[in-house]
N, C-alpha and C. Protein backbone atom coordinates (compact mmCIF):
# COMPACT_ATOMS: atom_id res chain seq x y z
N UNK A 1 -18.57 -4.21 2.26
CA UNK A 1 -18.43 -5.15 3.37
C UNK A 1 -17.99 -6.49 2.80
N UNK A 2 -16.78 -7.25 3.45
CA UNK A 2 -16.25 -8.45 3.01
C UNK A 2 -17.48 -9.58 2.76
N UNK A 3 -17.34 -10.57 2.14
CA UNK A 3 -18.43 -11.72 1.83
C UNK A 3 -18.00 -13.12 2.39
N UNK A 4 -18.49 -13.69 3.20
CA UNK A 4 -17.98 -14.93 3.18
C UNK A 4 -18.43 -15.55 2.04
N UNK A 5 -18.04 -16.83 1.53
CA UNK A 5 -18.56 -17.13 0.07
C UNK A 5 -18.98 -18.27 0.71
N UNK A 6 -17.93 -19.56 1.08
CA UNK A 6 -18.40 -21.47 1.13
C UNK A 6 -17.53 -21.38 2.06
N UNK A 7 -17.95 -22.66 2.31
CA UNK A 7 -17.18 -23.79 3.17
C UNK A 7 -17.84 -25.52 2.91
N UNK A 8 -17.04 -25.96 2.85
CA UNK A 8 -17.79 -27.65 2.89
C UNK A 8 -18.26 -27.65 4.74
N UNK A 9 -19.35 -28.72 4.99
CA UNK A 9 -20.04 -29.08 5.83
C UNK A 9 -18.97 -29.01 6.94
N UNK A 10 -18.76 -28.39 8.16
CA UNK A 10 -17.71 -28.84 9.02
C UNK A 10 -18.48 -28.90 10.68
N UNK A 11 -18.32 -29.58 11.56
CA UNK A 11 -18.65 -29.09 13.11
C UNK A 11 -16.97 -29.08 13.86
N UNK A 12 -17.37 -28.44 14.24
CA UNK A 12 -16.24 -28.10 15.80
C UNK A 12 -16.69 -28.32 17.11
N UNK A 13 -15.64 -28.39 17.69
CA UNK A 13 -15.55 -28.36 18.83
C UNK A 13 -15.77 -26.87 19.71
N UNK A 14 -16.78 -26.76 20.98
CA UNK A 14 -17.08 -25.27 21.12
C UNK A 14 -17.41 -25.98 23.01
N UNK A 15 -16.13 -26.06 23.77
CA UNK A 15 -16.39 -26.10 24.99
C UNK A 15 -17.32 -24.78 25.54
N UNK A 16 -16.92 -23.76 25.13
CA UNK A 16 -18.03 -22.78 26.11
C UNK A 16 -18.97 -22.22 24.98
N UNK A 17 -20.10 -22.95 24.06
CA UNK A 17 -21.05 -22.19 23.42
C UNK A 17 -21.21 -21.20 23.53
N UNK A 18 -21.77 -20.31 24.14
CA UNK A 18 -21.69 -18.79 24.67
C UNK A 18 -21.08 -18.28 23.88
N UNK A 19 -19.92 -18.05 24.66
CA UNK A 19 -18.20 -17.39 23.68
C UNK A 19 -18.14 -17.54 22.11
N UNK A 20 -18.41 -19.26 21.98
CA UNK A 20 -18.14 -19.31 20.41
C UNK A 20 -19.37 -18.78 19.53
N UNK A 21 -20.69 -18.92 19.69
CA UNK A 21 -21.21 -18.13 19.31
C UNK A 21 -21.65 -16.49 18.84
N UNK A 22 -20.80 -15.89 20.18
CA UNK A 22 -20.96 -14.63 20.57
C UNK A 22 -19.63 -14.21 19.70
N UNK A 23 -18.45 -14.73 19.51
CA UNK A 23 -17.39 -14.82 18.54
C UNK A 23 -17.67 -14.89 17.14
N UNK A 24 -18.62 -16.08 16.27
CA UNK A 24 -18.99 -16.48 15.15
C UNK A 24 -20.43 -15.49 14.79
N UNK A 25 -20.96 -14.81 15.67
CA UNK A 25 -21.98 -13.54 15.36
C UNK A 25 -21.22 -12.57 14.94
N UNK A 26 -20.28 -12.15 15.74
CA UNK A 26 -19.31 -11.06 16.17
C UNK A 26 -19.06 -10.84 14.36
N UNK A 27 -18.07 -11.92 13.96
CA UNK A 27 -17.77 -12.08 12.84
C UNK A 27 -18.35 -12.12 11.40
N UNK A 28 -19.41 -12.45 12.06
CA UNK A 28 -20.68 -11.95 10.39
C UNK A 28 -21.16 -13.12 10.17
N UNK A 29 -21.13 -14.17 10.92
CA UNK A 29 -21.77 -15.17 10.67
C UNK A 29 -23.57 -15.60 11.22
N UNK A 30 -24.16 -16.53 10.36
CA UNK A 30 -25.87 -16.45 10.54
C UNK A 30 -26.23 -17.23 11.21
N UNK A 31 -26.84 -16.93 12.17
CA UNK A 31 -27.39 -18.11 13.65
C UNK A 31 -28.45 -18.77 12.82
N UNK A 32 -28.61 -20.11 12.29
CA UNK A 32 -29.84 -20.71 11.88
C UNK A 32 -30.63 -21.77 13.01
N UNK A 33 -29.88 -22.20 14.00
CA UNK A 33 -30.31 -22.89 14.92
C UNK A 33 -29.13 -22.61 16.07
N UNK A 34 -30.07 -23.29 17.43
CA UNK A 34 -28.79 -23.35 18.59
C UNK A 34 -28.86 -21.98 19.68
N UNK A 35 -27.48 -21.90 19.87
CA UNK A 35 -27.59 -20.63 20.46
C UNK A 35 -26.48 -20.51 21.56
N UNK A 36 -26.59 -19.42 22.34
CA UNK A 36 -25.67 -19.21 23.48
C UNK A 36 -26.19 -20.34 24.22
N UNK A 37 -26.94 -21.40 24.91
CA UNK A 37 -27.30 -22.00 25.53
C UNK A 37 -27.57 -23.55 25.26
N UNK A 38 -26.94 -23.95 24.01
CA UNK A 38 -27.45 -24.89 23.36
C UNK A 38 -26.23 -25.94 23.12
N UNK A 39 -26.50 -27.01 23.39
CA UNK A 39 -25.05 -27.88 23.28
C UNK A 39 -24.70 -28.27 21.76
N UNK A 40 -25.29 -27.97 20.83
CA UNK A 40 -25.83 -27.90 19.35
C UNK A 40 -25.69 -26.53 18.27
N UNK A 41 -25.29 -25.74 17.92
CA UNK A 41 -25.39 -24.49 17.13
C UNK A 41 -24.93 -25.08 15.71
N UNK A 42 -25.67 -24.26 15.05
CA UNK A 42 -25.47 -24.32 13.35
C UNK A 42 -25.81 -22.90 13.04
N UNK A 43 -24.81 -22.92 12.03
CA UNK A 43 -24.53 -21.51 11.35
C UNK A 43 -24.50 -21.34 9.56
N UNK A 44 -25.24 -20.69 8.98
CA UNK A 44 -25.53 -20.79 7.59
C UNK A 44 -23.88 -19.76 6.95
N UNK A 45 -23.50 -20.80 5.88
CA UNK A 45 -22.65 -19.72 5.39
C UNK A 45 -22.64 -20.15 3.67
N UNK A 46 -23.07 -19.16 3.04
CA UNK A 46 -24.17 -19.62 1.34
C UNK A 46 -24.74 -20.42 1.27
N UNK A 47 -24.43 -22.30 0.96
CA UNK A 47 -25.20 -22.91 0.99
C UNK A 47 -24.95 -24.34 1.84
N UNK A 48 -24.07 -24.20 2.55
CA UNK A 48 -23.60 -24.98 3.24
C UNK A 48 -23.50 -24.97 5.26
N UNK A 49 -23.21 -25.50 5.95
CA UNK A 49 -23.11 -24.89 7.24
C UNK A 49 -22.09 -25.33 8.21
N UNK A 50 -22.23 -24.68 8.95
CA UNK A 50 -20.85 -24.66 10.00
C UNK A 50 -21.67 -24.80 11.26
N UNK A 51 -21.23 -25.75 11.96
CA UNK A 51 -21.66 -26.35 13.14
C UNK A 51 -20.83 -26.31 14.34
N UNK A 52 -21.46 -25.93 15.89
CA UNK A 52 -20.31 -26.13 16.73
C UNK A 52 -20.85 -26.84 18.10
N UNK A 53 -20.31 -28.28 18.46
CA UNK A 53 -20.59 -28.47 19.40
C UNK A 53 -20.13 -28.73 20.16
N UNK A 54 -21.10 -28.58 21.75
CA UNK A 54 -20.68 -28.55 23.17
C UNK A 54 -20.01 -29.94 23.83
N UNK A 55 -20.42 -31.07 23.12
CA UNK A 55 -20.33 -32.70 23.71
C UNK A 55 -18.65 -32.36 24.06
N UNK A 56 -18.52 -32.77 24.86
CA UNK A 56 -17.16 -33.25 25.27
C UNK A 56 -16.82 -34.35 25.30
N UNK A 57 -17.75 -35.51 24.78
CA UNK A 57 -17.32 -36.67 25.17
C UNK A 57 -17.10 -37.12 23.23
N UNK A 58 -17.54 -36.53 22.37
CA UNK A 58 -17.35 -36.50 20.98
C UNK A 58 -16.11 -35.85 20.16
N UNK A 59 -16.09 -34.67 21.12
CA UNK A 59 -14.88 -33.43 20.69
C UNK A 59 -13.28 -33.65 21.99
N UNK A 60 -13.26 -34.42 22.83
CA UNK A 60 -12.31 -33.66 24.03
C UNK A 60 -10.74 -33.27 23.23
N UNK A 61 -10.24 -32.60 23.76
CA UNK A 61 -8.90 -32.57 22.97
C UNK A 61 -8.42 -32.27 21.40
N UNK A 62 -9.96 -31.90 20.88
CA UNK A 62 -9.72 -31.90 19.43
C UNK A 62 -9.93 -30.17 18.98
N UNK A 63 -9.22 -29.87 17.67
CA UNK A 63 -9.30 -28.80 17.31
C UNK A 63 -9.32 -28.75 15.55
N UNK A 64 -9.63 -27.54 15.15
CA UNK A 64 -10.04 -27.92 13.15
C UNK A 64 -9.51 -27.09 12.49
N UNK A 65 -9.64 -26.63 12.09
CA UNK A 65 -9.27 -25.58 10.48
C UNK A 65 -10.25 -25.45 9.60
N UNK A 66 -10.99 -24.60 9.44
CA UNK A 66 -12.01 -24.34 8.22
C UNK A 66 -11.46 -23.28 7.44
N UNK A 67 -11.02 -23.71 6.15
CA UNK A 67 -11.13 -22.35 5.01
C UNK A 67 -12.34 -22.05 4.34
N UNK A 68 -12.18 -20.61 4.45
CA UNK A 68 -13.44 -19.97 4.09
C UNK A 68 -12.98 -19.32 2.85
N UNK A 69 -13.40 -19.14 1.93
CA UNK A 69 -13.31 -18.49 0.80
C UNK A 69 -14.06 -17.06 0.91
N UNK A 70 -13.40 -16.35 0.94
CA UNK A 70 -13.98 -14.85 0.82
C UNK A 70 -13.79 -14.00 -0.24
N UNK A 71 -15.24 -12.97 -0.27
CA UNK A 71 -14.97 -12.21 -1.72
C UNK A 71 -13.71 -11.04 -1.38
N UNK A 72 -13.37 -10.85 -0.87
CA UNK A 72 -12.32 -9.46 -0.45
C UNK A 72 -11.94 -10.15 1.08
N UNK A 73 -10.00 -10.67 0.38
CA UNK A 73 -9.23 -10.86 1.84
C UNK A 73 -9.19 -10.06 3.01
N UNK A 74 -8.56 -8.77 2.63
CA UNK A 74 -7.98 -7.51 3.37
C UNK A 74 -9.45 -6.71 3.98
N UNK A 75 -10.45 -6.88 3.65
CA UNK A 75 -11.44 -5.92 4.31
C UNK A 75 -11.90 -7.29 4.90
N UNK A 76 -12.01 -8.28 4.82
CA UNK A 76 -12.34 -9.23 6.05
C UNK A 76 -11.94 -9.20 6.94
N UNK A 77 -10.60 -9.12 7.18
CA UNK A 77 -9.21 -8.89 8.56
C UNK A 77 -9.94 -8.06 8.80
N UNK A 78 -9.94 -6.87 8.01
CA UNK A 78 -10.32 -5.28 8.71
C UNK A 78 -11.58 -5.29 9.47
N UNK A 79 -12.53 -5.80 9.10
CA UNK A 79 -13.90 -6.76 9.65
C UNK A 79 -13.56 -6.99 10.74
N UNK A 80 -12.95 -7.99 10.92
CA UNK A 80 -12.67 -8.74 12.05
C UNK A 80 -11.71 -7.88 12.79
N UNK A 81 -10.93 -7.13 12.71
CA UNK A 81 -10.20 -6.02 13.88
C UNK A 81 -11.27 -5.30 14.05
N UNK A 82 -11.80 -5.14 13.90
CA UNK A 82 -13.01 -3.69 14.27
C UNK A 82 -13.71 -4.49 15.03
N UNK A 83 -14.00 -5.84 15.00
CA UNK A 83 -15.05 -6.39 15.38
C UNK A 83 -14.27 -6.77 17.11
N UNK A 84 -13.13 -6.40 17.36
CA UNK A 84 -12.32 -6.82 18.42
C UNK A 84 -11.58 -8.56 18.42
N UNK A 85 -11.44 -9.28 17.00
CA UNK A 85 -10.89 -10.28 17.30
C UNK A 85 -9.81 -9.95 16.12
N UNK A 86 -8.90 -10.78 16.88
CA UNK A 86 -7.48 -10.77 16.53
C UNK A 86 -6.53 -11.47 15.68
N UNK A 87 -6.33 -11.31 14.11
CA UNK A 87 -6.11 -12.06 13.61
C UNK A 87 -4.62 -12.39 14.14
N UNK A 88 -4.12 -14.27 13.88
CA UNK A 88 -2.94 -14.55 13.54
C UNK A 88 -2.32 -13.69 13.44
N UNK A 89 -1.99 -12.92 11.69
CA UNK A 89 -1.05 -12.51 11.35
C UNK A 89 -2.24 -11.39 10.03
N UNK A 90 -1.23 -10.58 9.14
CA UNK A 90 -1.70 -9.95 8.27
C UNK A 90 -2.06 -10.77 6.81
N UNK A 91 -3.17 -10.27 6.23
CA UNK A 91 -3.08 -11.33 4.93
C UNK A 91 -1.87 -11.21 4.10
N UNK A 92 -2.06 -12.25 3.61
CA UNK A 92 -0.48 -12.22 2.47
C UNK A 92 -0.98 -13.37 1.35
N UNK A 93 0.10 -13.03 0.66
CA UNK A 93 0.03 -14.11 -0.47
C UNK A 93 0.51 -15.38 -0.39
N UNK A 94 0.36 -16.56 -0.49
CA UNK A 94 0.84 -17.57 -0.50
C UNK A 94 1.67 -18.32 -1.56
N UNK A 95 2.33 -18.93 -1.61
CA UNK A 95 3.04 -20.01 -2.69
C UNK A 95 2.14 -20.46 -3.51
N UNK A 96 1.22 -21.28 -2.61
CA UNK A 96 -0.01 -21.90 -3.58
C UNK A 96 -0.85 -21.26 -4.63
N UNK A 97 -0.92 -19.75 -4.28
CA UNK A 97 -1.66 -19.03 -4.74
C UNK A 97 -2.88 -18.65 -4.28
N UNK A 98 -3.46 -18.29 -3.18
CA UNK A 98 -4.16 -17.69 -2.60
C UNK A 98 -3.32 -16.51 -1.50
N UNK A 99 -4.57 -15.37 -1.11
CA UNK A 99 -4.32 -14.14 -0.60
C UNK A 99 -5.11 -14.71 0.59
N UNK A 100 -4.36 -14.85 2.16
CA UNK A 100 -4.87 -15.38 2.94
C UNK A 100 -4.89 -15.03 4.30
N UNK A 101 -4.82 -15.20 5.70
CA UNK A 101 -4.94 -14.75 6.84
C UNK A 101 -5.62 -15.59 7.71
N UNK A 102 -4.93 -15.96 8.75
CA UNK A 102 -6.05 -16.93 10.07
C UNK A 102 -5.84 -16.44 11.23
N UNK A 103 -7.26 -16.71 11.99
CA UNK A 103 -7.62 -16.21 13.74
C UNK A 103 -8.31 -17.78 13.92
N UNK A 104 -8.21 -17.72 15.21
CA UNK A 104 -8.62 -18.60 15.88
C UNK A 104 -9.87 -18.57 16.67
N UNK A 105 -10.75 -19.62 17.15
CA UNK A 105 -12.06 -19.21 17.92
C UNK A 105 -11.79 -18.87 19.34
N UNK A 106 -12.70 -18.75 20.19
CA UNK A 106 -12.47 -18.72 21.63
C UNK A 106 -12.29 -20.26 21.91
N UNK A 107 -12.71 -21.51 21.07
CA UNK A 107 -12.16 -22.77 21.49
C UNK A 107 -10.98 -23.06 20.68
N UNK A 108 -9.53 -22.35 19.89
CA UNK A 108 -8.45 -22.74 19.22
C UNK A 108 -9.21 -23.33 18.13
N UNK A 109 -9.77 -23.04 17.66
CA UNK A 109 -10.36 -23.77 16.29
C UNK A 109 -9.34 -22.79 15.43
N UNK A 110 -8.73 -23.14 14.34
CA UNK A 110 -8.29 -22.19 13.80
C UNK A 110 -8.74 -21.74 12.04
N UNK A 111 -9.27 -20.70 11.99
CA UNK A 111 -10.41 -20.02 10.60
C UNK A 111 -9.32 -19.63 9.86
N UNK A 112 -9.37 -19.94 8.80
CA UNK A 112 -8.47 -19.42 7.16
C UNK A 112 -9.75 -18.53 6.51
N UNK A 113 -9.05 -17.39 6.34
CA UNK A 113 -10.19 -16.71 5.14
C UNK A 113 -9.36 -16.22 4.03
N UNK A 114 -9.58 -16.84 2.62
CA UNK A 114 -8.56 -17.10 1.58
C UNK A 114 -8.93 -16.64 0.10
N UNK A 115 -8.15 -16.47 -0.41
CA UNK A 115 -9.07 -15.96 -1.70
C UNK A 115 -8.17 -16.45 -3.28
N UNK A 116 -7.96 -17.12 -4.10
CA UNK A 116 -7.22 -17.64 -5.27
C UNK A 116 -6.45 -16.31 -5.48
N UNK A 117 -5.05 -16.12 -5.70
CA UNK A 117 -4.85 -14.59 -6.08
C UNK A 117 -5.15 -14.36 -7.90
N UNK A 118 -5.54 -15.37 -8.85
CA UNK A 118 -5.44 -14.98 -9.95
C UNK A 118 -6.33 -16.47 -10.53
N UNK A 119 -7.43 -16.35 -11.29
CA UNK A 119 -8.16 -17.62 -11.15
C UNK A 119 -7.38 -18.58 -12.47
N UNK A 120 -6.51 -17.83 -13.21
CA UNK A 120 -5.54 -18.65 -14.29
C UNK A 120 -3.90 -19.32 -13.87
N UNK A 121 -3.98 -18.67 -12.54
CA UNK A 121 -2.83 -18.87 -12.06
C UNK A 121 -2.41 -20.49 -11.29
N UNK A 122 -1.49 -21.07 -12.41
CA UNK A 122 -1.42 -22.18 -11.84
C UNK A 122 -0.84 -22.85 -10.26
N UNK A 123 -1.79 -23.67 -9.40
CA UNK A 123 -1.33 -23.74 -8.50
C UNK A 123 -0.59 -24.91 -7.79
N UNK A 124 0.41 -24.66 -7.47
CA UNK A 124 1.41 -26.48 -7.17
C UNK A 124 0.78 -27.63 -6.26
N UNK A 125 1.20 -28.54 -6.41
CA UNK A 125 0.45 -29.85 -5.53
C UNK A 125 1.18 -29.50 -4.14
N UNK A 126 0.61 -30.48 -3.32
CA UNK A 126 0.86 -30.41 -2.02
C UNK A 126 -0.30 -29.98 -1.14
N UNK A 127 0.43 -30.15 0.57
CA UNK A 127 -0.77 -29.63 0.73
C UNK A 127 -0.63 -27.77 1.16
N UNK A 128 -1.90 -26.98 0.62
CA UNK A 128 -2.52 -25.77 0.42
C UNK A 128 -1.99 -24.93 1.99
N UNK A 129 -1.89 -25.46 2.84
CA UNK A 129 -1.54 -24.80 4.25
C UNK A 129 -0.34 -25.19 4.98
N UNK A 130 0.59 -24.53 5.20
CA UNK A 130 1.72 -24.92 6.54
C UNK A 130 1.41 -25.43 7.35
């Protein structure tokens, strides 16, 4: 079974809690607080957490990008098709050098799950995403 590994500290934006929760379970992620009902949710992922909240008057109009580092790209996708959500596109390799793939939440948040393809492999400046 794929691993999520890190993420640095992030919150989102999650107009219908419910959904995004019921989405971020779906996906293998750990309810530590919050909930389907809660204008507040936090989610454990190794040692760091992922947060999503309901405020509209903090979030309106806004949307994020979290890369996730995972131990195995291709059985994560596969994870996540089975699980009924829909990635972007298929993983692939990148320029930069990571093996990568993104889906989006039920609020357009949009999730990278990425992996270095070679940990000696030098990688160019710029920035890491299109």
């Amino acid at each position: 079974m794929p691993r999520i590994e890190s993420i640095s500290a992030v919150t989102l934006w999650a107009p219908q809690m419910s959904e995004s929760v019921a989405f971020y379970r779906q996906a293998g992620f750990a309810l530590a607080s919050g909930g389907a009902g809660a204008g507040f949710s936090t989610f454990v992922v190794g040692g760091q957490y992922l947060n999503l909240c309901a405020d509209e008057e903090g979030f309106r109009g806004c949307w994020g990008r979290v890369i996730f580092y995972v131990d195995q790209v291709d059985p994560m996708y596969e994870r996540l098709i089975r699980a009924g959500i829909e990635p972007e596109f298929s993983p692939r390799d990148a320029p930069w050098g990571e093996r990568y793939f993104h889906v989006r939440d039920p609020a357009g948040n949009e999730l990278s799950f990425a992996r270095p393809l070679a940990r000696n492999r030098q990688v160019s400046g710029g920035d890491p995403e299109p």
